[in-house]
C-alpha atoms as a PDB file:
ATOM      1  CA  UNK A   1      95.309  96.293  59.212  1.00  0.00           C
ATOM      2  CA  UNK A   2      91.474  95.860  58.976  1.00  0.00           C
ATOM      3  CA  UNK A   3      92.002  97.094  62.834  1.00  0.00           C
ATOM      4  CA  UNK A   4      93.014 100.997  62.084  1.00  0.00           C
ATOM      5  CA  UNK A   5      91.356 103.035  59.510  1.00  0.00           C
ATOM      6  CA  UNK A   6      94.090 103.859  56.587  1.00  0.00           C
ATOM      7  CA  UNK A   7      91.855 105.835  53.900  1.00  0.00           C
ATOM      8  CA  UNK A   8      93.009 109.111  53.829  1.00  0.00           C
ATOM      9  CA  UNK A   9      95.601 108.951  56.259  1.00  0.00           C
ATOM     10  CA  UNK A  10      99.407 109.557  56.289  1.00  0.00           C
ATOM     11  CA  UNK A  11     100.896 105.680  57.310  1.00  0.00           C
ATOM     12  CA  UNK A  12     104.531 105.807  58.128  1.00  0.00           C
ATOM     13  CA  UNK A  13     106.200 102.102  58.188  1.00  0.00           C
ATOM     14  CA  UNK A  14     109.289 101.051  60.012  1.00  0.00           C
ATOM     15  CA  UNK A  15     111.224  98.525  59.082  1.00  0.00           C
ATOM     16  CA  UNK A  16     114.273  97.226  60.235  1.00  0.00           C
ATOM     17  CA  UNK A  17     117.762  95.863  58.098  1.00  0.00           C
ATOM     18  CA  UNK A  18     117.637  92.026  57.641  1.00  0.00           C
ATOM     19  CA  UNK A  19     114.219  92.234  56.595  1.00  0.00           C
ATOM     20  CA  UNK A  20     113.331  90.646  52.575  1.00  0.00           C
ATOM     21  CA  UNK A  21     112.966  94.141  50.647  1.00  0.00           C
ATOM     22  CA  UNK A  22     110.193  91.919  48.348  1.00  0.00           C
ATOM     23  CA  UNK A  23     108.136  91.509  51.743  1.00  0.00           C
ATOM     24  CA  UNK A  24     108.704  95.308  52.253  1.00  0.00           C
ATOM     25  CA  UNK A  25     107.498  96.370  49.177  1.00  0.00           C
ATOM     26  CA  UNK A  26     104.739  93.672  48.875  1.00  0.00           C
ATOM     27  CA  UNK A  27     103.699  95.162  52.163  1.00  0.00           C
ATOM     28  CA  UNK A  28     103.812  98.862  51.190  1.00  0.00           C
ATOM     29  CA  UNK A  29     102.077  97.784  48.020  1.00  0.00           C
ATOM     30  CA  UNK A  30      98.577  96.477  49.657  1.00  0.00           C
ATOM     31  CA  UNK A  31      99.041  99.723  51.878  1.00  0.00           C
ATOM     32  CA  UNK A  32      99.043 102.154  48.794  1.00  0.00           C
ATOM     33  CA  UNK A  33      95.770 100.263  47.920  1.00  0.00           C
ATOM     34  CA  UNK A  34      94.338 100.996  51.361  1.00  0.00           C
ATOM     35  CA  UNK A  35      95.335 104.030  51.809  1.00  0.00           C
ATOM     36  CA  UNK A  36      93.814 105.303  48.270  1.00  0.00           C
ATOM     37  CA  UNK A  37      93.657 109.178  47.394  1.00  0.00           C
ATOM     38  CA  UNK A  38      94.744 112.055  49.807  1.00  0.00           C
ATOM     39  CA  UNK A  39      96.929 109.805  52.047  1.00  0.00           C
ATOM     40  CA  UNK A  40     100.573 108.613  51.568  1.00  0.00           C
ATOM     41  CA  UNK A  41     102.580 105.294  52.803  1.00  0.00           C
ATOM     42  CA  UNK A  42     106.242 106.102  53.778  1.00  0.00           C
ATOM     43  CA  UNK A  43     109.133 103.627  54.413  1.00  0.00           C
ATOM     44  CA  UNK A  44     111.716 104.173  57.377  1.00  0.00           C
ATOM     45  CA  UNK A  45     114.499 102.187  58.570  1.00  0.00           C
ATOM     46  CA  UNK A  46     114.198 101.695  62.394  1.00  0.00           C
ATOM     47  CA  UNK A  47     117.955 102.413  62.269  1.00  0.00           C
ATOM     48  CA  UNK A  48     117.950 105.572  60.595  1.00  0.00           C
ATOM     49  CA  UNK A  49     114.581 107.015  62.310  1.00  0.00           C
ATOM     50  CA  UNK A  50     116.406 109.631  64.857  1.00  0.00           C
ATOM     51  CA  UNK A  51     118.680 111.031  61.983  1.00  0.00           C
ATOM     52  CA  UNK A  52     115.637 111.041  59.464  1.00  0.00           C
ATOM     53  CA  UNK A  53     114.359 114.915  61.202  1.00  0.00           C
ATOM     54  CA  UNK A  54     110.613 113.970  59.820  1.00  0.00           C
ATOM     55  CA  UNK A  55     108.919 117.566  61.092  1.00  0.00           C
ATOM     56  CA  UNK A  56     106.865 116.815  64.807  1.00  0.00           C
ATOM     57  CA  UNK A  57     102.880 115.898  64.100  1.00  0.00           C
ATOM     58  CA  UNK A  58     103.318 114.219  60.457  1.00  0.00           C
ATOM     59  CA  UNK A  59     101.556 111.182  60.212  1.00  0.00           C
ATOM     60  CA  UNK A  60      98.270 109.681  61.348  1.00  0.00           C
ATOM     61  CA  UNK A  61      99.658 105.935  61.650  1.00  0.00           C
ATOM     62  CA  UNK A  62     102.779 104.447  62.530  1.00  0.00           C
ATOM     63  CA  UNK A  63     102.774 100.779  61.843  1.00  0.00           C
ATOM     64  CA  UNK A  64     106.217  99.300  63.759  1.00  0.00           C
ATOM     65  CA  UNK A  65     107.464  95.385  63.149  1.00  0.00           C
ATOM     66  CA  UNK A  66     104.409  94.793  60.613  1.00  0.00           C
ATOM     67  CA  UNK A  67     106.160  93.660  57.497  1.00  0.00           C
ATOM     68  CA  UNK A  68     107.996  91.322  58.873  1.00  0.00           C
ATOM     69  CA  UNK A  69     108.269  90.764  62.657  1.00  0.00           C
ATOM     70  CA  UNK A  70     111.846  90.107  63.708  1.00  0.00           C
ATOM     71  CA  UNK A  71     112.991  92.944  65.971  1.00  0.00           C
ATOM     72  CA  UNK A  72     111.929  94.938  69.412  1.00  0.00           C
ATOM     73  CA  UNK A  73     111.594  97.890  70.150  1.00  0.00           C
ATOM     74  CA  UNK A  74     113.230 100.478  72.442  1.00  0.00           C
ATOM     75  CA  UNK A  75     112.630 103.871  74.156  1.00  0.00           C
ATOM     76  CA  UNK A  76     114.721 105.646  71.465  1.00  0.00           C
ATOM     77  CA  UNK A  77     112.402 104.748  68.520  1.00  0.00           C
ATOM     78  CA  UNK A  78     108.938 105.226  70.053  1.00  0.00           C
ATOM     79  CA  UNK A  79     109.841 108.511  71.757  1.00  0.00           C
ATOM     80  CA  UNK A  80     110.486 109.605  68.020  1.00  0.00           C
ATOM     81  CA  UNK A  81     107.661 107.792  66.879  1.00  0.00           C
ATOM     82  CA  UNK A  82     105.503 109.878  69.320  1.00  0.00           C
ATOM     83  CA  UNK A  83     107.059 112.862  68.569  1.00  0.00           C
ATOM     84  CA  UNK A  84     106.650 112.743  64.489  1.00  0.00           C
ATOM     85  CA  UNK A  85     102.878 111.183  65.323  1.00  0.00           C
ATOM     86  CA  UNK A  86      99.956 113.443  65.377  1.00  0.00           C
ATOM     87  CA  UNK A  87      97.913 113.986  68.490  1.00  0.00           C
ATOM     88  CA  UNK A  88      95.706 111.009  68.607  1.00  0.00           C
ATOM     89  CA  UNK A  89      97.472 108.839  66.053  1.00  0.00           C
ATOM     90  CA  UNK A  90      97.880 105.337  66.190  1.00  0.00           C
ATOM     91  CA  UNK A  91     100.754 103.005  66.267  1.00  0.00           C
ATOM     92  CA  UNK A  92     100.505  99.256  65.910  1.00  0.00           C
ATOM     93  CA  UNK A  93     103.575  97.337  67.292  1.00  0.00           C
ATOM     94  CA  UNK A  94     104.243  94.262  66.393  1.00  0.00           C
ATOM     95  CA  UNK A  95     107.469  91.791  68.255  1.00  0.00           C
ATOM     96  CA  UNK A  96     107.868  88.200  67.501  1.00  0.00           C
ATOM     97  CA  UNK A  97     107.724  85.285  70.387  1.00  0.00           C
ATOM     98  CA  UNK A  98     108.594  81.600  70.847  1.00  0.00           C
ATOM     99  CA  UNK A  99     105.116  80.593  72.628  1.00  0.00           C
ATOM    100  CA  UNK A 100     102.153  81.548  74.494  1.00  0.00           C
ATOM    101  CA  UNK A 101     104.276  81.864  77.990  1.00  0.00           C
ATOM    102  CA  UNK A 102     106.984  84.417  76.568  1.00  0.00           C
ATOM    103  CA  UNK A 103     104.038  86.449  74.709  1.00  0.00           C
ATOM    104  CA  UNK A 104     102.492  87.311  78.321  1.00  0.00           C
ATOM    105  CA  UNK A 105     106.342  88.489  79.411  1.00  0.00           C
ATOM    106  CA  UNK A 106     106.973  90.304  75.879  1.00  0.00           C
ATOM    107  CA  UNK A 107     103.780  91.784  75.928  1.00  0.00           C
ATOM    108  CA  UNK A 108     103.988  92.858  79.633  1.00  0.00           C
ATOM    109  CA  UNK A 109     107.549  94.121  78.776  1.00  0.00           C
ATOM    110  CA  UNK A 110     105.697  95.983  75.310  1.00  0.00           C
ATOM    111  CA  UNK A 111     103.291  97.635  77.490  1.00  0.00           C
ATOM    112  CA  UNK A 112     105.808  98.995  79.887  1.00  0.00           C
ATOM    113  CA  UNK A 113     107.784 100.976  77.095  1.00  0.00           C
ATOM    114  CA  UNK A 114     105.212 101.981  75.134  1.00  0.00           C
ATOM    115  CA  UNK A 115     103.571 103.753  78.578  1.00  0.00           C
ATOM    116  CA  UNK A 116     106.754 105.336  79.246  1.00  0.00           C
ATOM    117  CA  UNK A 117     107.187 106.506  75.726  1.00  0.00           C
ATOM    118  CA  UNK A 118     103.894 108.415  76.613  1.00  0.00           C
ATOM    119  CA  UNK A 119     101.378 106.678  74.926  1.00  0.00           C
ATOM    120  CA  UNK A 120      98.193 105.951  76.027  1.00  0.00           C
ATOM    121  CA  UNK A 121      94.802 103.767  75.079  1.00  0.00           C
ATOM    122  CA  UNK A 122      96.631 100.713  75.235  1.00  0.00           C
ATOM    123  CA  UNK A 123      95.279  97.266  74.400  1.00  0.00           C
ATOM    124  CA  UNK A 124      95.569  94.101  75.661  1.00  0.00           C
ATOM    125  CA  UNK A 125      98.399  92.102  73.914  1.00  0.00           C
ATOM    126  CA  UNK A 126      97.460  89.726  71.472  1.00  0.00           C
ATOM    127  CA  UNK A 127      99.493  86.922  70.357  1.00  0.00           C
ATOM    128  CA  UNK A 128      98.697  85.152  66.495  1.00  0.00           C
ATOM    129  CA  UNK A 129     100.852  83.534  63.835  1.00  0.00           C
ATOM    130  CA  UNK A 130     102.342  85.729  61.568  1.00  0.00           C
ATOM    131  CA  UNK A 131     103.635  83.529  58.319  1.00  0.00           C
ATOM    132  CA  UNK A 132     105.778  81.109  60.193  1.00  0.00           C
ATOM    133  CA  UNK A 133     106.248  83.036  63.359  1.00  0.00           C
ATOM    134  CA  UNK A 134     104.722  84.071  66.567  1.00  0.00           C
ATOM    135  CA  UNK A 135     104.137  87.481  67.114  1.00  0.00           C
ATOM    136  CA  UNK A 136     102.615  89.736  69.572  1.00  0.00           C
ATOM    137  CA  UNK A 137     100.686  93.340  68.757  1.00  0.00           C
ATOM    138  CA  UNK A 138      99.443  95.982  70.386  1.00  0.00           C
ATOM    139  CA  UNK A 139      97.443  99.419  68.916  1.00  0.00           C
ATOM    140  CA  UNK A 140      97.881 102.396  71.164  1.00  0.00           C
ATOM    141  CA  UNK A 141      97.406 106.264  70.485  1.00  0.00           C
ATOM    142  CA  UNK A 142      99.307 109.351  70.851  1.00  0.00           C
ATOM    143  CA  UNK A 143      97.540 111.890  73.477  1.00  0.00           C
ATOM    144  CA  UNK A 144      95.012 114.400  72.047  1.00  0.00           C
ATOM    145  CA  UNK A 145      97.824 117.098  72.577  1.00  0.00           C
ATOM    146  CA  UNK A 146     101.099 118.101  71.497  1.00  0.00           C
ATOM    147  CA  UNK A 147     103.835 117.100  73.749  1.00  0.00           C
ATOM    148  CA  UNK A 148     105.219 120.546  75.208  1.00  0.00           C
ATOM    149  CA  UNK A 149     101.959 121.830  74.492  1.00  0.00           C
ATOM    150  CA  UNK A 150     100.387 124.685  77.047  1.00  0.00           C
ATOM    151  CA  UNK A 151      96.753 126.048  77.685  1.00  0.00           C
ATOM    152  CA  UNK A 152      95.064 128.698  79.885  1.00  0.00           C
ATOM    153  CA  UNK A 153      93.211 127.985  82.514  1.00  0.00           C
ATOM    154  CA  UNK A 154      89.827 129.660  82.959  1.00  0.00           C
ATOM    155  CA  UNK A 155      90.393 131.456  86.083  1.00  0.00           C
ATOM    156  CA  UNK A 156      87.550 133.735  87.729  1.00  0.00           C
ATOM    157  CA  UNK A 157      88.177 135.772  90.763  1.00  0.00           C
ATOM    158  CA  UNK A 158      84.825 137.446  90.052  1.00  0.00           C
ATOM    159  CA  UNK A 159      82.900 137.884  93.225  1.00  0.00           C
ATOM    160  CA  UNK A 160      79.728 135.608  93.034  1.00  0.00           C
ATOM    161  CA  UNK A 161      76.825 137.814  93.554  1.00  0.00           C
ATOM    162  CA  UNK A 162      74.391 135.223  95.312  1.00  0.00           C
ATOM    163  CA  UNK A 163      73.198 137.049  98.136  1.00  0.00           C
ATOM    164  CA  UNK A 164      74.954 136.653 102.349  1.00  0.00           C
ATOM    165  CA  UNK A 165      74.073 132.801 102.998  1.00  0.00           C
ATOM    166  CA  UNK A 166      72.200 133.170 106.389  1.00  0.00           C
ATOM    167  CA  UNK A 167      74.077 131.800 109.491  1.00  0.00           C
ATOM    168  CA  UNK A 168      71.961 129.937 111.996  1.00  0.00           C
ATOM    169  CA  UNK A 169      71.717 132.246 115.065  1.00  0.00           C
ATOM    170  CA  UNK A 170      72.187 128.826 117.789  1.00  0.00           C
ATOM    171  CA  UNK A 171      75.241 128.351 115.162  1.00  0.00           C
ATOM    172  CA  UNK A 172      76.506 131.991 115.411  1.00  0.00           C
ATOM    173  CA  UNK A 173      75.752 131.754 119.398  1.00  0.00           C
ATOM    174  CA  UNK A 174      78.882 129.058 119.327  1.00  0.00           C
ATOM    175  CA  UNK A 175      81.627 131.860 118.655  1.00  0.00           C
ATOM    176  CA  UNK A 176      80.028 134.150 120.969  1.00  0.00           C
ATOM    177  CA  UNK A 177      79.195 133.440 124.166  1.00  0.00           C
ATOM    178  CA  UNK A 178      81.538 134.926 127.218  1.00  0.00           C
ATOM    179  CA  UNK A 179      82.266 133.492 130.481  1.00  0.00           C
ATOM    180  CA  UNK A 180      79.028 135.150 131.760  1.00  0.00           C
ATOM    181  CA  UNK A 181      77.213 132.065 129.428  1.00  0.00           C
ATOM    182  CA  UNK A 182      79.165 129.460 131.824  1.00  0.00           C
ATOM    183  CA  UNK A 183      78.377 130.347 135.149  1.00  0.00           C
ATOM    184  CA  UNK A 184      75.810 128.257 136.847  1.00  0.00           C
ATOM    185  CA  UNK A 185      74.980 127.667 140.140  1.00  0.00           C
ATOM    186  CA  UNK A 186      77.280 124.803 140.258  1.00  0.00           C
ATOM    187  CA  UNK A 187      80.618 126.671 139.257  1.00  0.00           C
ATOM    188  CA  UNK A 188      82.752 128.766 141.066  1.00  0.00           C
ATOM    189  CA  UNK A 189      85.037 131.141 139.485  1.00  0.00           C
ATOM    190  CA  UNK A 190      87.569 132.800 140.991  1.00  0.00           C
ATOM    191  CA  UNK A 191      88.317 136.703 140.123  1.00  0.00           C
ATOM    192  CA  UNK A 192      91.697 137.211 138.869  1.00  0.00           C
ATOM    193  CA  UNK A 193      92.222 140.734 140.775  1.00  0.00           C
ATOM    194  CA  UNK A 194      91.702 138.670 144.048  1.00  0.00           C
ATOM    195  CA  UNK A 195      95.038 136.587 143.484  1.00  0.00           C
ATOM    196  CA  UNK A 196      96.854 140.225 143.759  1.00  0.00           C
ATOM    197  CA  UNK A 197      98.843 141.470 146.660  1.00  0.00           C
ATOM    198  CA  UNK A 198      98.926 145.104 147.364  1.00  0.00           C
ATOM    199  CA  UNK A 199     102.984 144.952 146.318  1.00  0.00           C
ATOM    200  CA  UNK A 200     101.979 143.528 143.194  1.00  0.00           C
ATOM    201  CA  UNK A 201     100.011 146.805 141.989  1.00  0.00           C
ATOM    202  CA  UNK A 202     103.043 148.802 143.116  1.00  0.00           C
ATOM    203  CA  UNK A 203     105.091 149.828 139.567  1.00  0.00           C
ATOM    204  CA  UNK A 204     108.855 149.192 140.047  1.00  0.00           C
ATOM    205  CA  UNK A 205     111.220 152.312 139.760  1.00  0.00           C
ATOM    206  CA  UNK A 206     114.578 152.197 137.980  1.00  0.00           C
ATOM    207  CA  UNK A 207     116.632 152.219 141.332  1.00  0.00           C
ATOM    208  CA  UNK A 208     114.486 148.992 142.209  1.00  0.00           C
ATOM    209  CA  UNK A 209     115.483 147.334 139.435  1.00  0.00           C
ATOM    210  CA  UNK A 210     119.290 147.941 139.200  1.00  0.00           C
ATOM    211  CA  UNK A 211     121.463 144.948 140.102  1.00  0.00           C
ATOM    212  CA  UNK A 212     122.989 145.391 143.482  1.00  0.00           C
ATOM    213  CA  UNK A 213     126.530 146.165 143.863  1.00  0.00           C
ATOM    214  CA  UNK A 214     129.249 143.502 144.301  1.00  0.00           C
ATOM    215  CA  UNK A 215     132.389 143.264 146.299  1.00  0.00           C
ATOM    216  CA  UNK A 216     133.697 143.131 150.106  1.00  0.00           C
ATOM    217  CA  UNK A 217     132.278 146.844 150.868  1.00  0.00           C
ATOM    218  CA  UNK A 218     128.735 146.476 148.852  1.00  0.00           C
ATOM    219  CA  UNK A 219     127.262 145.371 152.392  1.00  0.00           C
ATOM    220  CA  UNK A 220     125.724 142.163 150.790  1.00  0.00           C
ATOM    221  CA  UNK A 221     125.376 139.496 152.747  1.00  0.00           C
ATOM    222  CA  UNK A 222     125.758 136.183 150.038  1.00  0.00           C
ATOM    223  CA  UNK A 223     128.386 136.118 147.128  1.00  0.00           C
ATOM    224  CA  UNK A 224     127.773 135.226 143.770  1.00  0.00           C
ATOM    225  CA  UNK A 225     128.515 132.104 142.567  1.00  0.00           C
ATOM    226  CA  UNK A 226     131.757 131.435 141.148  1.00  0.00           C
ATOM    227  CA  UNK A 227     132.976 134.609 143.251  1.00  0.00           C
ATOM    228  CA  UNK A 228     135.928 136.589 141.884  1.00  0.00           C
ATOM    229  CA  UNK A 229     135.908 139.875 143.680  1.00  0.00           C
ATOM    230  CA  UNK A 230     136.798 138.483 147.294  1.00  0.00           C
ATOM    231  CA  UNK A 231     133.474 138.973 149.264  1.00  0.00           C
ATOM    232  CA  UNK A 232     133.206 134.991 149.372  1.00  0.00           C
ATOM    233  CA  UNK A 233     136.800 134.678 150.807  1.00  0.00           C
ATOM    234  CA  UNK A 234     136.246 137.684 152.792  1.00  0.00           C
ATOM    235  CA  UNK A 235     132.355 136.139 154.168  1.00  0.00           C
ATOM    236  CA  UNK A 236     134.689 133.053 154.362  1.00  0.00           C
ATOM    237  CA  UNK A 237     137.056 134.039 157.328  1.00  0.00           C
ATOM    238  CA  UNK A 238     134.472 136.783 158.809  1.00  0.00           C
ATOM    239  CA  UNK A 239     131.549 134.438 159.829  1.00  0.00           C
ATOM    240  CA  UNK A 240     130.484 137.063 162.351  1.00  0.00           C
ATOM    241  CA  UNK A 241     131.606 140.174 159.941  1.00  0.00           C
ATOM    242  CA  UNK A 242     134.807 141.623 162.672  1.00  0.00           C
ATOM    243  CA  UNK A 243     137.924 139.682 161.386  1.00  0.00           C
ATOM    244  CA  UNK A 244     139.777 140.415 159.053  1.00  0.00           C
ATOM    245  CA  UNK A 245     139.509 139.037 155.883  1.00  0.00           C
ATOM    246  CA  UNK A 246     141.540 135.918 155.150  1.00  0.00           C
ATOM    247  CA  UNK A 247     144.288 135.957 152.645  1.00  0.00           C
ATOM    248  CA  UNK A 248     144.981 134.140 149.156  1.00  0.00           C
ATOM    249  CA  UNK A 249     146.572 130.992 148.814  1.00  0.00           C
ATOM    250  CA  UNK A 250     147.551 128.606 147.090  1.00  0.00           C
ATOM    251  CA  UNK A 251     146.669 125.163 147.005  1.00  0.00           C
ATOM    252  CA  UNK A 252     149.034 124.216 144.210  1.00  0.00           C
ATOM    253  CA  UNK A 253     151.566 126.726 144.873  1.00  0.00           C
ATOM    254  CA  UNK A 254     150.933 128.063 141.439  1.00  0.00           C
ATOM    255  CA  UNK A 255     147.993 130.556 141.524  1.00  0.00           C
ATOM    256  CA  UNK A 256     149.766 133.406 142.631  1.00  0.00           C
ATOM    257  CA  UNK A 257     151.594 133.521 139.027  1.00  0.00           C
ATOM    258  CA  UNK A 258     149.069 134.260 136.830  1.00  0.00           C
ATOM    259  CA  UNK A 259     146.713 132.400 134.504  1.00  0.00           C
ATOM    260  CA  UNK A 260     149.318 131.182 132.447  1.00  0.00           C
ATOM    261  CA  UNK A 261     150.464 128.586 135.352  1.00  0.00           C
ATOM    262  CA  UNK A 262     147.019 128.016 136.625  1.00  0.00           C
ATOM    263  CA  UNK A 263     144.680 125.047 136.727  1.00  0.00           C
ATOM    264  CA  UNK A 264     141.835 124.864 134.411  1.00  0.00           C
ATOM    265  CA  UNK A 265     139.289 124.797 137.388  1.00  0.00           C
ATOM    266  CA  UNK A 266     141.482 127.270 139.810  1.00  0.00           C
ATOM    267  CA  UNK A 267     139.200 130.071 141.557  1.00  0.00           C
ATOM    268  CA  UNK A 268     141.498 132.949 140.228  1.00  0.00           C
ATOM    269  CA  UNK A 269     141.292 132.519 136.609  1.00  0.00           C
ATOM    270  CA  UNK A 270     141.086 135.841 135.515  1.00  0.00           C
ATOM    271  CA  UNK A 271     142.686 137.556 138.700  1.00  0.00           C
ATOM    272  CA  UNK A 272     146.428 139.473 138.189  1.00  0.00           C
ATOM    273  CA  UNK A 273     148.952 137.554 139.430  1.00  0.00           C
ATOM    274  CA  UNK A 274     149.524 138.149 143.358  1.00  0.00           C
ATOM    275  CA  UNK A 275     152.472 138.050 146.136  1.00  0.00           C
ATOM    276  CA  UNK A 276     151.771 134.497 148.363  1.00  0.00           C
ATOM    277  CA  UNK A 277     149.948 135.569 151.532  1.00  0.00           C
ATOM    278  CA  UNK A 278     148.726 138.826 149.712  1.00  0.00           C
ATOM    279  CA  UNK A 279     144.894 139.685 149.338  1.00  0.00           C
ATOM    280  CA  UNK A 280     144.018 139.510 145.638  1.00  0.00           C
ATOM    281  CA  UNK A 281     142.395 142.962 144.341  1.00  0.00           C
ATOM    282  CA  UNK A 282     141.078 144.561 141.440  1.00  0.00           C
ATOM    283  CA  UNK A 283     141.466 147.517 140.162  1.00  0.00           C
ATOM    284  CA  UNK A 284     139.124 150.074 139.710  1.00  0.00           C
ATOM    285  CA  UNK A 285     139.811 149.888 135.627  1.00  0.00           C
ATOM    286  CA  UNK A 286     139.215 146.264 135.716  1.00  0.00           C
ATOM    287  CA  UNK A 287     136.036 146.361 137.767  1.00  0.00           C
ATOM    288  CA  UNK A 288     134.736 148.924 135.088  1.00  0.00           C
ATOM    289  CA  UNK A 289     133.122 147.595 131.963  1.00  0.00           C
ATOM    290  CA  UNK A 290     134.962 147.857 129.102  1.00  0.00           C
ATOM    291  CA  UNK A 291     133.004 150.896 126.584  1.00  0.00           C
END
């Protein structure tokens, strides 16, 4: 223990059920001695740690597998050692080994739980003889805070009052030259305006910019694709616009019934059903939007 500074402090000591009591109290003994006035040594079984409800932040030192080296150590026990530790106490761990090659794995092992238990300053592990066995130890401390603890930041959103930092002018000149600062005599721009025809000053009126009408008597010279209103079969049969306008059939010798006996890709999905040899037509309700 000649590591860790005992006078004074409050030493908590783990030990673990298979252990000689007469070690454990021969032990706690030489720790009263160290120890002396205004400090206190108390005994813990590893077993009953997490039922013992020690209050958080009570001791200074937490010495773990020191009496007599025979057990390990897991998560469960040094989170609570952490938690009943002060901020900055020390634990020394101690875990018994066969030889030099399964210290380096227990000690790698060691150092693995006791970082995830939160604790930090770790050092290196040692391995010495202990009586007649092996053992490995490590000292390590609890972080200068309490775990869960919070603290303010010292925020300032005070203006700084250290005068306008002066911009270089060729700097400032960067973000504001125009496209004046790139002619040259080399460089020949061309004005936008000139690309514009006299039409395209002209504003559009709303009679400009209606759709035109649709159907055999709109006058319009193309149909629509996917033509339902006749002016394609109509422009179909009257190539020079005097014949008559040719009339519906069928090529399956279904259409004519309605939609219900119609092909997925027939042209008069949508149309009422129709006599054979009669012109399709719409109505004027169906050619009116619905409101």
């Amino acid at each position: 223990m000649e590591k860790i500074e005992l006078t004074g402090q409050h030493v908590l000591v783990l030990w673990a059920t298979g252990q000689n009591p007469e070690d454990v109290k021969s032990f706690v003994d030489k720790l009263n001695l160290s120890v002396s006035k205004g400090g206190s040594v108390k005994v813990e079984n590893m077993q009953r740690l997490l039922i013992s409800a020690y209050p958080s932040s009570t001791f200074d030192v937490a010495l773990l597998g020191t009496s007599a080296p025979h057990v390990t150590h897991g998560l469960d026990v040094l989170g609570e050692v952490m938690r009943i530790l002060k901020p900055n106490g020390t634990i020394l761990i101690r875990e018994p080994t066969q030889s030099s090659d399964d210290a380096t794995q227990i000690g790698s092992t060691l150092i693995g739980t006791l970082k995830l238990s939160g604790f930090v300053g770790l050092s290196e592990a040692s391995m010495f003889e202990n009586g007649s066995k092996n053992v490995v130890e490590i000292i390590c401390k609890k972080p200068s805070f309490e775990m869960g603890s919070s603290v303010s930041l010292p925020l300032s959103f005070a203006k700084k009052s250290q005068g306008v930092k002066k911009v270089d002018s060729n700097v400032a000149k960067v973000w504001s030259f125009s496209s004046n600062d790139m002619m040259d005599d080399d460089l020949d721009l061309i004005d936008s305006d000139d690309l514009l025809q006299k039409d395209d000053l002209i504003r559009p009126t709303a009679e400009s910019l209606k759709a035109p009408e649709c159907g055999p008597s709109s006058g319009r010279k193309k149909a629509c694709k996917n033509c339902s209103c006749g002016l394609a079969e109509e422009l179909d049969g009257n190539s020079d616009g005097n014949s008559k306008p040719r009339a519906a059939t069928s090529a399956c010798g279904s259409c004519y019934l309605g939609d219900a006996f119609r092909c997925a890709s027939c042209p008069y999905l949508g149309m009422p059903a129709f006599k054979p040899g009669e012109k399709v037509s719409l109505s004027s309700r169906q050619l009116n939007a619905d409101a």
